[in-house]
C-alpha atoms as a PDB file:
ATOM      1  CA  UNK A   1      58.363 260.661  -9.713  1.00  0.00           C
ATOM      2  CA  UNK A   2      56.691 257.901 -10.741  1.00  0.00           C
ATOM      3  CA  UNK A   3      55.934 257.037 -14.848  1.00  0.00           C
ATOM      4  CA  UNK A   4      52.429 257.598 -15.651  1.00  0.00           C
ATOM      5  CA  UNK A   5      51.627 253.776 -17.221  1.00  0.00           C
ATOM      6  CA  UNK A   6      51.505 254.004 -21.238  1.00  0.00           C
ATOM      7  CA  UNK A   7      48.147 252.941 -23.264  1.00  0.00           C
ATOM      8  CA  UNK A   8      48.410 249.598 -23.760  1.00  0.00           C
ATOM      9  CA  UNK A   9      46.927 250.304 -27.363  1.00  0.00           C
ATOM     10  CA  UNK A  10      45.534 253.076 -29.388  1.00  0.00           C
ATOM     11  CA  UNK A  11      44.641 254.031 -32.843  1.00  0.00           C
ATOM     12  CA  UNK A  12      47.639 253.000 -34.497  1.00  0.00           C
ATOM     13  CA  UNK A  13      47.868 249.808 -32.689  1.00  0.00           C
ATOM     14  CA  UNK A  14      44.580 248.622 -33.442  1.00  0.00           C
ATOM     15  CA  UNK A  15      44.854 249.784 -37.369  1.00  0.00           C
ATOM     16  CA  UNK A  16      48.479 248.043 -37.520  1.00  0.00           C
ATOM     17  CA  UNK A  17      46.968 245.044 -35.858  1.00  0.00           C
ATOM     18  CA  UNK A  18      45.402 243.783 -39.584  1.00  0.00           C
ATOM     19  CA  UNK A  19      48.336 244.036 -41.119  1.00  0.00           C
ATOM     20  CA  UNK A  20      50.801 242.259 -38.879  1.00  0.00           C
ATOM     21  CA  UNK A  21      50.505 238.514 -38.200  1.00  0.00           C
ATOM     22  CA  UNK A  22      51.942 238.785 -34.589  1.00  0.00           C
ATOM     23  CA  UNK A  23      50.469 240.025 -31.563  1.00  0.00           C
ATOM     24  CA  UNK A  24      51.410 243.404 -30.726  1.00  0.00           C
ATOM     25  CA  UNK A  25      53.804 243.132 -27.899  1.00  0.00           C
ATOM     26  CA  UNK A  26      53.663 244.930 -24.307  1.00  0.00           C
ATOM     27  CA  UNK A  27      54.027 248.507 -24.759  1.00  0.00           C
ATOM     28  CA  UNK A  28      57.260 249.307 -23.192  1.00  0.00           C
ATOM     29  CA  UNK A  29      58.293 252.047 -20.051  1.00  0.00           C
ATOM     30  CA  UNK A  30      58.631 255.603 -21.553  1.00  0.00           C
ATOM     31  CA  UNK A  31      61.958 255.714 -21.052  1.00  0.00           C
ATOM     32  CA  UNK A  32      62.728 252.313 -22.995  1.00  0.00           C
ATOM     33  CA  UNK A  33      60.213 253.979 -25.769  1.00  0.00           C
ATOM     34  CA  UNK A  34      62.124 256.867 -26.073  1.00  0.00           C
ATOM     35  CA  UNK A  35      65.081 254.897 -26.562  1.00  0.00           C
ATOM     36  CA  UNK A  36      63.440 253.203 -29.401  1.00  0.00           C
ATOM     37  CA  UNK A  37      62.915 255.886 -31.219  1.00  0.00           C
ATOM     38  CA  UNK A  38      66.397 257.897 -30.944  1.00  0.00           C
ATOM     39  CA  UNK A  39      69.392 257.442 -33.572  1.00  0.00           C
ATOM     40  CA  UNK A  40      72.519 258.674 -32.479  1.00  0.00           C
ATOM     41  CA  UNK A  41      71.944 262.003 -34.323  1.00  0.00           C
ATOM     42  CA  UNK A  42      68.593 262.716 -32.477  1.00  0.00           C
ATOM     43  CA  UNK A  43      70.074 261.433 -29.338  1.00  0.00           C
ATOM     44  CA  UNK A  44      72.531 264.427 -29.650  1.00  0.00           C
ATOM     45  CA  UNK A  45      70.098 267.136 -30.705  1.00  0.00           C
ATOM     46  CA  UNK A  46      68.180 266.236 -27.782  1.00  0.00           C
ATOM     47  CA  UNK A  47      70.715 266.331 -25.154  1.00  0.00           C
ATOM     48  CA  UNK A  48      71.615 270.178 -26.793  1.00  0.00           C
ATOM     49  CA  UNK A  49      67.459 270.804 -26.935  1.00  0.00           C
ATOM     50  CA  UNK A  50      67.380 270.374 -23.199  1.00  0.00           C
ATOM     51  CA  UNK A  51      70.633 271.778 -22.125  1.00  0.00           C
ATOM     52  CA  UNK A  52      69.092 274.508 -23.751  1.00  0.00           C
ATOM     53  CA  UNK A  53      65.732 274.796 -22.047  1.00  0.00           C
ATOM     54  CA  UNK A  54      64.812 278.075 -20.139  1.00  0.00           C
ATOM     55  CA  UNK A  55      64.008 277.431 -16.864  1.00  0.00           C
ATOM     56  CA  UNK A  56      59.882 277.084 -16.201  1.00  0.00           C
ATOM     57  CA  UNK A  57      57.795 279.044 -13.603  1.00  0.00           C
ATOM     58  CA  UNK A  58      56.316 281.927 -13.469  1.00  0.00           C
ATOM     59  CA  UNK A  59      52.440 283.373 -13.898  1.00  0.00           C
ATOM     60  CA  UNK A  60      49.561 281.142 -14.890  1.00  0.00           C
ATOM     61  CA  UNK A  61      48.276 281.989 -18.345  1.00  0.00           C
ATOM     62  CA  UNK A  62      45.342 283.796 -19.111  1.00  0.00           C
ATOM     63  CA  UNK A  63      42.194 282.233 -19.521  1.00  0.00           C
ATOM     64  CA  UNK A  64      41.201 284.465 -22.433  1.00  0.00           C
ATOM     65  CA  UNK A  65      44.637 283.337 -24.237  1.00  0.00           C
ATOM     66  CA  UNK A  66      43.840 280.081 -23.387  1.00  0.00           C
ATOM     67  CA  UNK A  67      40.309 279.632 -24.931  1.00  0.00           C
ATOM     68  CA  UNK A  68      41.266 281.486 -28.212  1.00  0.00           C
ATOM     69  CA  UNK A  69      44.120 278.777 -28.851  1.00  0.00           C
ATOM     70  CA  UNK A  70      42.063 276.203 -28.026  1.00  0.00           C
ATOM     71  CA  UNK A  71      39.251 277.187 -30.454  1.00  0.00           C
ATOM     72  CA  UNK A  72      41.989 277.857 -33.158  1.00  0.00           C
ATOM     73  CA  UNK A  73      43.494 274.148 -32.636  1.00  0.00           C
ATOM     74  CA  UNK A  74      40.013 272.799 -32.679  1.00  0.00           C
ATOM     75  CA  UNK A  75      38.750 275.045 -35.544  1.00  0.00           C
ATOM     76  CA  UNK A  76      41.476 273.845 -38.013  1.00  0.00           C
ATOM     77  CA  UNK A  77      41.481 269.994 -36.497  1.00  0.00           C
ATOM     78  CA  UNK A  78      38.024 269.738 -37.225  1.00  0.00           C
ATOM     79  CA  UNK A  79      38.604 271.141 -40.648  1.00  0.00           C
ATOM     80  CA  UNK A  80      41.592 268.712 -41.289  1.00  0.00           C
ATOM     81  CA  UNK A  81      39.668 265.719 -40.454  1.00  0.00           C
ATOM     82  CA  UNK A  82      36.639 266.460 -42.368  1.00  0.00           C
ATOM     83  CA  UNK A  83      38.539 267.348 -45.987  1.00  0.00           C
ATOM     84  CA  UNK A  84      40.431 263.682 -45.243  1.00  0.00           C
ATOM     85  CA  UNK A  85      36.448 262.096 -44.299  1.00  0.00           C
ATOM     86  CA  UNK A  86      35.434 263.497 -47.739  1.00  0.00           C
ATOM     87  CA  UNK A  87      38.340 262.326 -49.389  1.00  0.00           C
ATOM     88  CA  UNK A  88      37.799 258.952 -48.208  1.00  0.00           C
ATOM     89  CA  UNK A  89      33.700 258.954 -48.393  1.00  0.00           C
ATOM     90  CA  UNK A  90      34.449 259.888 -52.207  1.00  0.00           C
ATOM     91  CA  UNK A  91      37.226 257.933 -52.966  1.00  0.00           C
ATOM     92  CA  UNK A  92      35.952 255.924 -55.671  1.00  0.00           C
ATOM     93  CA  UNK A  93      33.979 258.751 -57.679  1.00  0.00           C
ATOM     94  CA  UNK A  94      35.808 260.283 -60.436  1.00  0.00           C
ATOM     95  CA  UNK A  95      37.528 263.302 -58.646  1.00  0.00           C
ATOM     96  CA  UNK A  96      39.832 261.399 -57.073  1.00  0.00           C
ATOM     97  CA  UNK A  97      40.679 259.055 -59.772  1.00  0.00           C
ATOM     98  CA  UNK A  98      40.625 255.470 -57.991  1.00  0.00           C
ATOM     99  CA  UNK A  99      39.950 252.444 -60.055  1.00  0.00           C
ATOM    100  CA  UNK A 100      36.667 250.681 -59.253  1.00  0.00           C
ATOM    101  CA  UNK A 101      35.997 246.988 -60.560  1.00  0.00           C
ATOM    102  CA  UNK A 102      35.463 248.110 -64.315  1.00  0.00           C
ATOM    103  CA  UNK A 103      38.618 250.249 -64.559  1.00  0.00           C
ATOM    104  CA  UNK A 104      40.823 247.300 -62.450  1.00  0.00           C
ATOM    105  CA  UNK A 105      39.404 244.813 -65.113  1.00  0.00           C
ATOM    106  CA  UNK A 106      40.087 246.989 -67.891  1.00  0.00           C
ATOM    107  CA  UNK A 107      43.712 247.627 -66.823  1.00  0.00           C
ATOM    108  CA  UNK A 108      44.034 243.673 -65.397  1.00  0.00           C
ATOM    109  CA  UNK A 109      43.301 242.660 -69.317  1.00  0.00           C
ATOM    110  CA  UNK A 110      45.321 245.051 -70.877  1.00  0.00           C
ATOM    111  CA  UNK A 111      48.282 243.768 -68.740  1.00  0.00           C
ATOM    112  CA  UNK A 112      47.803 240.674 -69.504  1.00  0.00           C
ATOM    113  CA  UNK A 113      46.505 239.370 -66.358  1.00  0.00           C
ATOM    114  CA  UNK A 114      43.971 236.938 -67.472  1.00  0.00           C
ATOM    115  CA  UNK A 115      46.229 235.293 -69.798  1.00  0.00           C
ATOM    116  CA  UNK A 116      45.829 231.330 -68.902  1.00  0.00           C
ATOM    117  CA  UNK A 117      49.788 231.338 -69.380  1.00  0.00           C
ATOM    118  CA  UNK A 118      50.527 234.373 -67.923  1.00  0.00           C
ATOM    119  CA  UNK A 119      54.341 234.548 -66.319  1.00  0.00           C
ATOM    120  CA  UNK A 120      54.876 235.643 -62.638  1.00  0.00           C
ATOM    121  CA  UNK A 121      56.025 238.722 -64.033  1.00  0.00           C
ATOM    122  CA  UNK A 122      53.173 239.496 -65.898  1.00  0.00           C
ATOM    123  CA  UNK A 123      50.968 238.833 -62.857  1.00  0.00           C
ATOM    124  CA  UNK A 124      53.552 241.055 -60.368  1.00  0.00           C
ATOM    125  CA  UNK A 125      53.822 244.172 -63.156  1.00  0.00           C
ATOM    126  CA  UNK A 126      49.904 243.954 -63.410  1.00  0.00           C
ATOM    127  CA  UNK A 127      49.746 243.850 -59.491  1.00  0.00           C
ATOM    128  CA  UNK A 128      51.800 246.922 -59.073  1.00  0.00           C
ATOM    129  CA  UNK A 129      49.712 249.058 -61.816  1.00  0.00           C
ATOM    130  CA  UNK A 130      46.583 248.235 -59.911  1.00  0.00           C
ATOM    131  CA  UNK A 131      48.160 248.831 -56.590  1.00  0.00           C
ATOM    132  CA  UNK A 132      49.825 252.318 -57.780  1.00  0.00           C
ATOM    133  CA  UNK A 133      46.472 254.535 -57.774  1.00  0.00           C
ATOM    134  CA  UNK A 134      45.337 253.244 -54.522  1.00  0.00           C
ATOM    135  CA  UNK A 135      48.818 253.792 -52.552  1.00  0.00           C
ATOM    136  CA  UNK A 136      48.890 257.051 -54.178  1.00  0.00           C
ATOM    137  CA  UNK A 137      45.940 258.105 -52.845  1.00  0.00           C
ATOM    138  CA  UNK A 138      46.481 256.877 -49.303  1.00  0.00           C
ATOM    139  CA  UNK A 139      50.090 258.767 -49.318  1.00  0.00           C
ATOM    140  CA  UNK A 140      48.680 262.409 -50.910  1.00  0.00           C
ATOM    141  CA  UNK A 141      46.018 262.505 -47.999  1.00  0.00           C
ATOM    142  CA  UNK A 142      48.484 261.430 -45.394  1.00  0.00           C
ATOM    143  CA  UNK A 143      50.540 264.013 -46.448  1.00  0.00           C
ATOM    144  CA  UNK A 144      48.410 266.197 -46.842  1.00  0.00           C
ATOM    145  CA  UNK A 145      46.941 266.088 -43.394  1.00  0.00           C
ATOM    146  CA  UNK A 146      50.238 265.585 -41.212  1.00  0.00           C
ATOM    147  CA  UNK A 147      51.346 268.638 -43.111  1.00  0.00           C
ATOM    148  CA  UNK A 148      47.967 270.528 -42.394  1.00  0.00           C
ATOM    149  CA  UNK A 149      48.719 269.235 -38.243  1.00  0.00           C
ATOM    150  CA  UNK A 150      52.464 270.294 -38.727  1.00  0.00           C
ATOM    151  CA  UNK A 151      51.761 273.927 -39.889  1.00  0.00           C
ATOM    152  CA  UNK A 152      49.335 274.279 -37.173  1.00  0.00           C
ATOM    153  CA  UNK A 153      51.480 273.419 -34.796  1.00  0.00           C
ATOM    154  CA  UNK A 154      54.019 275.756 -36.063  1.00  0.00           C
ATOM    155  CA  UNK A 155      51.474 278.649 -36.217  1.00  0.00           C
ATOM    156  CA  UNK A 156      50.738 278.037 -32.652  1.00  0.00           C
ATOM    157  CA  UNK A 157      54.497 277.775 -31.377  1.00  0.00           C
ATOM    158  CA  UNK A 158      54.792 281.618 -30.210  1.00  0.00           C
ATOM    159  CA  UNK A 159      51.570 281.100 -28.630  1.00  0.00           C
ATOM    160  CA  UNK A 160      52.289 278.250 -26.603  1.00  0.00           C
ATOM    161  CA  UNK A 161      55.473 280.029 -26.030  1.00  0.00           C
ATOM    162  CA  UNK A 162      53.522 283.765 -25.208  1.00  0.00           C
ATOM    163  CA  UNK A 163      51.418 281.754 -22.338  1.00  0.00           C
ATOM    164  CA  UNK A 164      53.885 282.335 -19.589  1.00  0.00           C
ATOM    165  CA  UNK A 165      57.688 280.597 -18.746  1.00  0.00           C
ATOM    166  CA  UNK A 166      56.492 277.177 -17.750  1.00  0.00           C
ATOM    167  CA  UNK A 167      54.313 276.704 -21.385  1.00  0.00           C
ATOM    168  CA  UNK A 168      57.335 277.906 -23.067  1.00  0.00           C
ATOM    169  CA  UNK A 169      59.668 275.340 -21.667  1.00  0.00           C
ATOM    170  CA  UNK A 170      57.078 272.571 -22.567  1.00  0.00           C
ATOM    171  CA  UNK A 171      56.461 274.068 -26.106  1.00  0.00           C
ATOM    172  CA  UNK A 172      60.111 274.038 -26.701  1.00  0.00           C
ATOM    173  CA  UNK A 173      60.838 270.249 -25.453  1.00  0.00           C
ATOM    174  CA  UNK A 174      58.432 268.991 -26.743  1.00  0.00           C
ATOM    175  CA  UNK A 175      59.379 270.301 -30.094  1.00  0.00           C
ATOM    176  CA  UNK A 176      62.688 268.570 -29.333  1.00  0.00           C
ATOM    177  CA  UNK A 177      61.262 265.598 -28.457  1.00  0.00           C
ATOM    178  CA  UNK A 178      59.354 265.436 -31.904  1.00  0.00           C
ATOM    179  CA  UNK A 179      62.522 266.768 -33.712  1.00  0.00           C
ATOM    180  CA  UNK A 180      65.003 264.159 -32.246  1.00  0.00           C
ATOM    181  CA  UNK A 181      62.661 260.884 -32.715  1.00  0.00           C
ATOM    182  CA  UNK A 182      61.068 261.917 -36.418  1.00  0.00           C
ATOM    183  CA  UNK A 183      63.446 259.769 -38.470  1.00  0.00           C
ATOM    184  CA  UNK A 184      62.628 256.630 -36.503  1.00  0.00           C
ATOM    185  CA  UNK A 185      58.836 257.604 -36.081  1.00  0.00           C
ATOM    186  CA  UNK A 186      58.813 258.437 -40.297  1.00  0.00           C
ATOM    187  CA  UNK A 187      60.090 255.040 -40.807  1.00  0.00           C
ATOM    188  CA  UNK A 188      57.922 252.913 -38.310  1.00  0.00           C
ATOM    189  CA  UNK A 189      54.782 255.026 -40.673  1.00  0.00           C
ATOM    190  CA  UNK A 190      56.378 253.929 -43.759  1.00  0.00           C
ATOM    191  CA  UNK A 191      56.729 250.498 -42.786  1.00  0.00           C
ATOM    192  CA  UNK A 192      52.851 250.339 -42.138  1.00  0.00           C
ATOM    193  CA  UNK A 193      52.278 251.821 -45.574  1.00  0.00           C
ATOM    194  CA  UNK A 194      54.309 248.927 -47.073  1.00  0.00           C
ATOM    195  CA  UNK A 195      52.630 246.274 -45.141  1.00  0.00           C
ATOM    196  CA  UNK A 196      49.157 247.461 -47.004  1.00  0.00           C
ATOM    197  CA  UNK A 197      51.068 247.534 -49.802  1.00  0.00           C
ATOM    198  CA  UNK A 198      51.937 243.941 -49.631  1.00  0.00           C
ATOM    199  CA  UNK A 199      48.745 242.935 -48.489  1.00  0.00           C
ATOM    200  CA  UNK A 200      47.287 244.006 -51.187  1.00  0.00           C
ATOM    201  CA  UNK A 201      49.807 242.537 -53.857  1.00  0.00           C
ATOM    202  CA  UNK A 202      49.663 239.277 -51.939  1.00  0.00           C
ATOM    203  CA  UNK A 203      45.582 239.663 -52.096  1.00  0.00           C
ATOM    204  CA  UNK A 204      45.883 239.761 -56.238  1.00  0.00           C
ATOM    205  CA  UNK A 205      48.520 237.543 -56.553  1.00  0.00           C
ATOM    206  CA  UNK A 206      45.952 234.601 -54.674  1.00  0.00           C
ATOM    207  CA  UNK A 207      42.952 236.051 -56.592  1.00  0.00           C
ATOM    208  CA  UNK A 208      44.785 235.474 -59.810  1.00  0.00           C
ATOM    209  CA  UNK A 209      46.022 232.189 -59.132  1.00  0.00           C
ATOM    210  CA  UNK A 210      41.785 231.266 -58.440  1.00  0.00           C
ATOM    211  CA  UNK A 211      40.679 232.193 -61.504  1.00  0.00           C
ATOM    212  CA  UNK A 212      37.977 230.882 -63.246  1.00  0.00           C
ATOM    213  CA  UNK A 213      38.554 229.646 -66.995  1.00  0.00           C
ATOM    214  CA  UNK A 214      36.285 232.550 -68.147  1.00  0.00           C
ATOM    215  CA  UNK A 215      37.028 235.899 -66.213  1.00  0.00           C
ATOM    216  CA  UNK A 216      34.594 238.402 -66.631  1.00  0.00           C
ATOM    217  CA  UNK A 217      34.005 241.626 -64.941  1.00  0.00           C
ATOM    218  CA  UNK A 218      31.606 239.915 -62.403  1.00  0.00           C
ATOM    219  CA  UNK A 219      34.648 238.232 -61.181  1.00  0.00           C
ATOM    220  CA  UNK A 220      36.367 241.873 -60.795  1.00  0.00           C
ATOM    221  CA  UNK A 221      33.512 243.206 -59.136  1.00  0.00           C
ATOM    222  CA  UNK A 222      33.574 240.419 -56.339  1.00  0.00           C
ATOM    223  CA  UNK A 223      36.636 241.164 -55.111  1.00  0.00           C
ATOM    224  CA  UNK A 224      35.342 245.094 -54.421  1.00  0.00           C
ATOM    225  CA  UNK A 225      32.139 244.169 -53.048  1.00  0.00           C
ATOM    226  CA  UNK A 226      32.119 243.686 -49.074  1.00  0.00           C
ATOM    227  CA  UNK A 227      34.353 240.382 -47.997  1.00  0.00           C
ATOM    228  CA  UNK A 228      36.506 241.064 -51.078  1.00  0.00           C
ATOM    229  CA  UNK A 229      40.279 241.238 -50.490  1.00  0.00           C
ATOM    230  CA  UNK A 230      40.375 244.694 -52.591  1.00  0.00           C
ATOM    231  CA  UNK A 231      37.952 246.477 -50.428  1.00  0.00           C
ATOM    232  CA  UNK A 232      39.095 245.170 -47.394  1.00  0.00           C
ATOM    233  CA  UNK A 233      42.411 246.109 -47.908  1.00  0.00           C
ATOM    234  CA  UNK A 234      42.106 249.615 -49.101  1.00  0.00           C
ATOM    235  CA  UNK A 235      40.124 249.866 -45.911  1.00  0.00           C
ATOM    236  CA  UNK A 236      42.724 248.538 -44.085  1.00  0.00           C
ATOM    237  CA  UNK A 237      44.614 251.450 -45.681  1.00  0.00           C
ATOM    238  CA  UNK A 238      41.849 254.565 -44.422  1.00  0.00           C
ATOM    239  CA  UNK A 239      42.136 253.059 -40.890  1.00  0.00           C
ATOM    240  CA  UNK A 240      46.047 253.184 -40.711  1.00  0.00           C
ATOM    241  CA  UNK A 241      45.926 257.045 -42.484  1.00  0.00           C
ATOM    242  CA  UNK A 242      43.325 257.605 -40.651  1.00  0.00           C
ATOM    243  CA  UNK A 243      44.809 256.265 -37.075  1.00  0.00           C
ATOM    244  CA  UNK A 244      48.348 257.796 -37.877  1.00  0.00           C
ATOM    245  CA  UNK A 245      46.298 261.209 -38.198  1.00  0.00           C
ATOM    246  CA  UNK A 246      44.746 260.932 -35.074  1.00  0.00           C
ATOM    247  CA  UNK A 247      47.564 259.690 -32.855  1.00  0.00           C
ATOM    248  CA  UNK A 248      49.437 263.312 -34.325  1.00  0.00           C
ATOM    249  CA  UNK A 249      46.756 265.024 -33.940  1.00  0.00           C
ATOM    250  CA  UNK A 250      45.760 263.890 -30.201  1.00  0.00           C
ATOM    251  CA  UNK A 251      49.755 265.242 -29.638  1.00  0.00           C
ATOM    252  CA  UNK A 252      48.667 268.803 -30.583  1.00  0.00           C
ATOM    253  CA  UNK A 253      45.706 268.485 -28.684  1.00  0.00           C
ATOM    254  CA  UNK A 254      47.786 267.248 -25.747  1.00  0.00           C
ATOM    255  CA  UNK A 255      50.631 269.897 -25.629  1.00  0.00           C
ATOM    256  CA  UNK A 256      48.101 272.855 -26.151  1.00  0.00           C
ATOM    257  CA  UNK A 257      45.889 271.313 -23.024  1.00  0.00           C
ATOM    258  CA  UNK A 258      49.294 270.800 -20.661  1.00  0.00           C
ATOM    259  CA  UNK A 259      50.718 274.186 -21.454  1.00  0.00           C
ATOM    260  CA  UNK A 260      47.197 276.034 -21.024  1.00  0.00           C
ATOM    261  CA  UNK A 261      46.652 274.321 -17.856  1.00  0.00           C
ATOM    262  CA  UNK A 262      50.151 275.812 -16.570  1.00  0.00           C
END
């Protein structure tokens, strides 16, 4: 059988894009892919997942079952993705916490960023305390909405499962699939959070070097309005949460549609 060919880009790829000097290279074959993303450990509990696998066949699923698991899937989806919009549309407004210019000039000062003979440390520990709010927030509504995908998927399992013997076989390796590749998929993730991270860091660290002999809070407020390397980068930031959300949650959306479809 012939591999279907891969996307040659998609929501991750395009948010990851910013943050990587490179060009993206060609995505590979699946089977080099996979490859990629298995350790020795998950190369083993995959080869036992699909020793394992029942054999597929059997009745079509019924219509009726169908429909109600694809209205539960899209139900809680769309309710995921809006409490993550309204996290994001809110960000800087005092329920969430996030430092705007005034509060990053306030904490800047008391650091002793604006110092005219401030050390390199002084500028990198003031870096970090600005930067820790804004990856905190990026992380808790990651979290939060892989972990809102992840228990839906595991509510719908016996569902998927329930739909007849060829669904069940797909429900089951594809839960192997995810299970043997999530240590090398969990670190590719993290390694896009850092490279916000240091985007940002390296964003102060030329802002403070520029300067002007008097620093107000004008000069704070520039680097939040639109252009500025603050804003930019903590949008940077909502695209990659935002793109690592979707790319998840188009896998859900996937599975439920192949094992529906018998």
């Amino acid at each position: 059988m012939a591999q279907l060919p891969l996307l040659p880009s998609g929501p991750l790829s395009a948010a990851v894009s910013r943050l990587t000097p490179d060009a993206l290279p060609p995505p590979p074959d699946a089977a080099a892919m996979l490859a990629a993303l298995l350790d020795l450990r998950g190369g083993v509990m995959l080869a036992d997942a699909l020793h394992a696998l029942p054999p597929g066949g059997g009745a079509l699923p019924t219509a009726e079952a169908a429909a109600a698991l694809n209205v539960r899937v899209r139900d809680e989806i769309e309710s995921l993705t809006a409490r993550m919009d309204d996290a994001f549309v809110h960000a800087f407004r005092p329920r969430y916490r996030l430092p705007g210019p005034a509060r990053a000039y306030t904490l800047l000062e008391q650091a002793g960023a604006f110092a005219p003979k401030r050390s390199p440390r002084v500028a990198a520990t003031a870096a970090r305390t600005l930067w820790a709010p804004y990856g905190d927030f990026l992380e808790t509504h990651l979290k939060r909405a892989r972990f809102g995908l992840r228990d839906l998927r595991r509510e719908i399992a016996p569902r998927l499962q329930a739909l007849g013997p060829s669904a069940d076989r797909l429900e089951r390796l594809e839960s192997a699939l995810a299970a043997s590749t999530a240590a090398e998929i969990e670190r590719l993730f993290r390694r896009g959070m850092h490279g916000v991270e240091s985007k940002f860091l390296e964003g102060l660290k030329a802002a403070l070097k520029a300067l002007p002999k008097t620093v107000d809070e004008g000069v704070v407020q520039a680097w939040y309005a639109q252009g500025g390397f603050a804003l930019s980068v903590f949008e940077d930031g909502q695209k990659l949460v935002q793109a690592i959300f979707a790319h998840e949650r188009a896998g859900v959306e996937a599975l439920v549609h192949a094992c529906a479809a018998g």
